[in-house]
Protein backbone atom coordinates (compact mmCIF):
# COMPACT_ATOMS: atom_id res chain seq x y z
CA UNK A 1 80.10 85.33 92.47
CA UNK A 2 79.85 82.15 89.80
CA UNK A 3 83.07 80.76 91.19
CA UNK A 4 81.69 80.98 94.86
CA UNK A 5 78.46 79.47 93.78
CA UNK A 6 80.15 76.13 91.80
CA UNK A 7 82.43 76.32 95.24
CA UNK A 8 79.39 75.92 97.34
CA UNK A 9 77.76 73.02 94.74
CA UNK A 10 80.61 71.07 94.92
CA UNK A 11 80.85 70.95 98.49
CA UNK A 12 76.88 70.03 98.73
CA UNK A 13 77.41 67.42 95.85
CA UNK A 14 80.04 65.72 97.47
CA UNK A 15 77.61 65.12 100.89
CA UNK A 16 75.45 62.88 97.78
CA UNK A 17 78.48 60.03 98.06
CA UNK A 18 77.24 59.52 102.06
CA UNK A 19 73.82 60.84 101.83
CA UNK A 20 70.78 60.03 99.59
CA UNK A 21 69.31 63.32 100.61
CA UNK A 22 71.95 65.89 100.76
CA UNK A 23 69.90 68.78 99.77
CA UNK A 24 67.48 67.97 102.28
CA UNK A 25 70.19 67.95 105.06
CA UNK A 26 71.44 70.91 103.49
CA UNK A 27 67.91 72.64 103.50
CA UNK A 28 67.46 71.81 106.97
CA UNK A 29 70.97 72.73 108.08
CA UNK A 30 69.97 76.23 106.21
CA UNK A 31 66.35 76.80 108.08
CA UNK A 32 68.34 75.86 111.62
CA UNK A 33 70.61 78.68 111.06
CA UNK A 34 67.72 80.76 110.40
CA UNK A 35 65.87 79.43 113.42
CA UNK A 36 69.22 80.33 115.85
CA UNK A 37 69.66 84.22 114.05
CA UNK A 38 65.86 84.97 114.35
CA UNK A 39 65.61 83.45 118.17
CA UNK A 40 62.26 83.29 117.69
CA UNK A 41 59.37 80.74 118.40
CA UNK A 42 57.97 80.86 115.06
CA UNK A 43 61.30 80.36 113.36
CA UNK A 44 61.90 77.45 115.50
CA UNK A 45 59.07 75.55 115.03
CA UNK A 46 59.56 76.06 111.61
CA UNK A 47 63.05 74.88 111.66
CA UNK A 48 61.74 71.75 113.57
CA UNK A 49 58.78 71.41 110.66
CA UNK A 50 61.31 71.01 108.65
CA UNK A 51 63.59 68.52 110.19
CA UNK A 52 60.79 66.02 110.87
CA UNK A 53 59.12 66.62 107.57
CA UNK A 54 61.30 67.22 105.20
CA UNK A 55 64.94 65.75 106.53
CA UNK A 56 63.43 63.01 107.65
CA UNK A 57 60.39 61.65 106.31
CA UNK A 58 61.32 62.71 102.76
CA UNK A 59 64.62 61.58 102.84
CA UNK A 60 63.87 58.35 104.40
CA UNK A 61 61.23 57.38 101.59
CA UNK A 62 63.59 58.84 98.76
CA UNK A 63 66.26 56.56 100.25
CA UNK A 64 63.78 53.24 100.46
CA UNK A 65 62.89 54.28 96.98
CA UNK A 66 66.78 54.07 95.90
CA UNK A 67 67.42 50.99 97.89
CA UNK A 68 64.34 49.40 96.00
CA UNK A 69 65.08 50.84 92.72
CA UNK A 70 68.47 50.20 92.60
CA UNK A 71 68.87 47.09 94.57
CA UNK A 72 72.54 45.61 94.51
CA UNK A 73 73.79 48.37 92.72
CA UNK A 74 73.17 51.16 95.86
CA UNK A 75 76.30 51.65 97.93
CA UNK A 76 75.20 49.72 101.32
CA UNK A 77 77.15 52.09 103.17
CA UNK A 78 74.89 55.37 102.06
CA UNK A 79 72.84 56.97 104.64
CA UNK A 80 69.47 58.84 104.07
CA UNK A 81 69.94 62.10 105.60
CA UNK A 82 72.18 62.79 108.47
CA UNK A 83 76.10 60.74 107.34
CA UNK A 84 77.17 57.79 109.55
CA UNK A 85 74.00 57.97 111.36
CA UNK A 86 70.71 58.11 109.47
């Protein structure tokens, strides 16, 4: 079980070297699955609460905050939430 869990936090650390907010993508990823395996309303709307609250306007700020904070020293090439894109 500790194995598969260091397995899993590896994988989710790594998404930190495009993403400022990895966990957030990660939480959102999680609640989407949720949303598609319930097929409900609620659990939809929630999953979409999510994504516009937390993926992206917490991840967005924590990024600005980094790119402030850190100036010159923040790889340029680092997204906020979603890698490539956002």
């Amino acid at each position: 079980m500790l194995l598969k869990v260091n397995v899993l936090l590896q994988l989710i650390s790594g998404l930190f070297e495009y993403v400022s907010g990895a966990n957030f993508l990660a939480e959102s990823i999680e609640w989407t699955g949720y949303a598609i395996c319930a097929w409900t309303l609620p659990a939809l709307a929630f999953s979409i609460f999510v994504w516009a609250n937390i993926a992206f306007a917490r991840a967005l700020h924590h990024h600005q905050y980094y790119l402030e904070k850190f100036k010159d020293e923040y790889p340029k090439n680092r997204k906020a939430v979603i890698p490539f894109i956002l």
